[in-house]
Protein backbone atom coordinates (compact mmCIF):
# COMPACT_ATOMS: atom_id res chain seq x y z
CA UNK A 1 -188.96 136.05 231.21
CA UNK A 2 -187.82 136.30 234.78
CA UNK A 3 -191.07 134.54 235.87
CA UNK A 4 -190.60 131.40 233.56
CA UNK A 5 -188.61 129.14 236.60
CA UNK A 6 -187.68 126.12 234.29
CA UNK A 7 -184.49 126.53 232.08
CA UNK A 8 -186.04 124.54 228.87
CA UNK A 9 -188.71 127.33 228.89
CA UNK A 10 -186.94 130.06 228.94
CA UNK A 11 -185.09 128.66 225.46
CA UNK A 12 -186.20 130.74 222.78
CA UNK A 13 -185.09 127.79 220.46
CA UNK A 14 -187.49 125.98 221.74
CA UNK A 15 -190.39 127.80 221.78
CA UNK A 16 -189.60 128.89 218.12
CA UNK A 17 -189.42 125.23 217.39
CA UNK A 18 -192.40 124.87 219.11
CA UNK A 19 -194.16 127.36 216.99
CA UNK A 20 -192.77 125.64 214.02
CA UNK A 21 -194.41 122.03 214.91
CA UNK A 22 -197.54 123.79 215.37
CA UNK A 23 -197.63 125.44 212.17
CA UNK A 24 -196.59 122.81 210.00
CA UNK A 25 -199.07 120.32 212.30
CA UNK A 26 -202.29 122.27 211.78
CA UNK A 27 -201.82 125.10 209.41
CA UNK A 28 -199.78 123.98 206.81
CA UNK A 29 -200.77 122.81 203.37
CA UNK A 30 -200.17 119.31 204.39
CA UNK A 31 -201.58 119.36 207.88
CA UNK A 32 -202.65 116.40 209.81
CA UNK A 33 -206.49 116.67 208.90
CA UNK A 34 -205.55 116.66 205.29
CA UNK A 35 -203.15 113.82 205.88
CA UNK A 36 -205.73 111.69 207.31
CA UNK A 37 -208.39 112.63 204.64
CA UNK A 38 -205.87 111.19 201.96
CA UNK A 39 -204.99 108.19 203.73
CA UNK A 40 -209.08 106.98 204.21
CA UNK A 41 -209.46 108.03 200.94
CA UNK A 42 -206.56 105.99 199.18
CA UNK A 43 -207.71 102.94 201.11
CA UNK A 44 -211.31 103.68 200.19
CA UNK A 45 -209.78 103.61 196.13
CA UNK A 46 -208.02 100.60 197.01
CA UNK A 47 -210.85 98.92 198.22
CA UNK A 48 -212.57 99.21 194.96
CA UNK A 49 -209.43 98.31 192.88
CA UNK A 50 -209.53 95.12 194.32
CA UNK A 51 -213.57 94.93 193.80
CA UNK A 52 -212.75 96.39 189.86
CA UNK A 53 -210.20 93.65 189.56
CA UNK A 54 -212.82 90.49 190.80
CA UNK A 55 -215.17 92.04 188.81
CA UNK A 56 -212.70 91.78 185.21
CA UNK A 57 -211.04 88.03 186.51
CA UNK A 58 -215.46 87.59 186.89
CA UNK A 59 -216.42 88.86 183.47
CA UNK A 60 -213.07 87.41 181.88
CA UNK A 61 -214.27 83.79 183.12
CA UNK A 62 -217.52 84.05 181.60
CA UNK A 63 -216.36 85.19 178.52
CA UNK A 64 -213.40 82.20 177.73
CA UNK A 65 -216.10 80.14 178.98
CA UNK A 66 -218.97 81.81 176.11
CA UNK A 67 -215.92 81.33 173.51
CA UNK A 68 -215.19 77.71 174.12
CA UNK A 69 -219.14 76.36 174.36
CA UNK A 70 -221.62 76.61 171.75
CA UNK A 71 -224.43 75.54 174.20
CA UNK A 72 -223.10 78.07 176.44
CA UNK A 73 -223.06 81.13 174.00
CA UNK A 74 -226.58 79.93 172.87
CA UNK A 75 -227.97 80.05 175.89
CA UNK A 76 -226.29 83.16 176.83
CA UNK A 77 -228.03 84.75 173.98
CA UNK A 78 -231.42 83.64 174.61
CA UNK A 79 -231.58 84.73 178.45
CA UNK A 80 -230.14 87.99 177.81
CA UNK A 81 -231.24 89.22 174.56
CA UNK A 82 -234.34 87.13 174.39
CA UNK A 83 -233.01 85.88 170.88
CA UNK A 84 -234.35 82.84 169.07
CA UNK A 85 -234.21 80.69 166.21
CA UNK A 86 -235.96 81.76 162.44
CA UNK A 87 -238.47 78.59 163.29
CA UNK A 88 -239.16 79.56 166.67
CA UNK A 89 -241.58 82.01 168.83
CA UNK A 90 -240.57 83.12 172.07
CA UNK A 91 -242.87 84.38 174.97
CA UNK A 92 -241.25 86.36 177.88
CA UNK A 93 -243.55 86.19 180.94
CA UNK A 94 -243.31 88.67 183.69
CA UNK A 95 -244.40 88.65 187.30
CA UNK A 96 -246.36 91.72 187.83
CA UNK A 97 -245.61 92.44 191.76
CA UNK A 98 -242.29 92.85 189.82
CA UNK A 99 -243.24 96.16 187.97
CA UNK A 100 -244.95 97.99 190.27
């Protein structure tokens, strides 16, 4: 290594630590690539945690609120399960441009 003129190069410590940072940087089981692939996708899950979690305070709201109003839960259950009384006929109309 006579042709090598700086000292720090000619340091076989170093270039074996050298060869060490590269390994564990790119060829490891925990290289940088993977690394980075974890990290977007944690923030990705984290991201819909905090959607998941609106979603139950959301539903939670409307259901204290169905549980403490009679009006309310009635006319919960007629929009979504088209339900009625025994003395009463109801007629669900439907905009065509709609279905097709």
């Amino acid at each position: 290594m006579a042709w090598i003129k700086h000292p720090w190069l000619r340091n076989r410590y170093a270039w074996t630590g050298l060869a060490f940072a590269m390994y564990m940087l790119f060829f490891d089981s925990n290289h940088l690539i993977s690394l980075y692939n974890l990290k977007t996708r944690q923030e990705a899950l984290k991201k819909d945690e905090l959607w998941y979690r609106n979603k139950i305070e959301e539903i939670q709201r409307k259901l204290k609120e169905l549980n403490s109003n009679e009006n309310q839960l009635e006319k919960f259950a007629r929009e979504s399960y088209q339900m009625k009384r025994a003395d009463e006929e109801v007629f669900v109309l439907v905009d065509r441009s709609t279905l097709e």
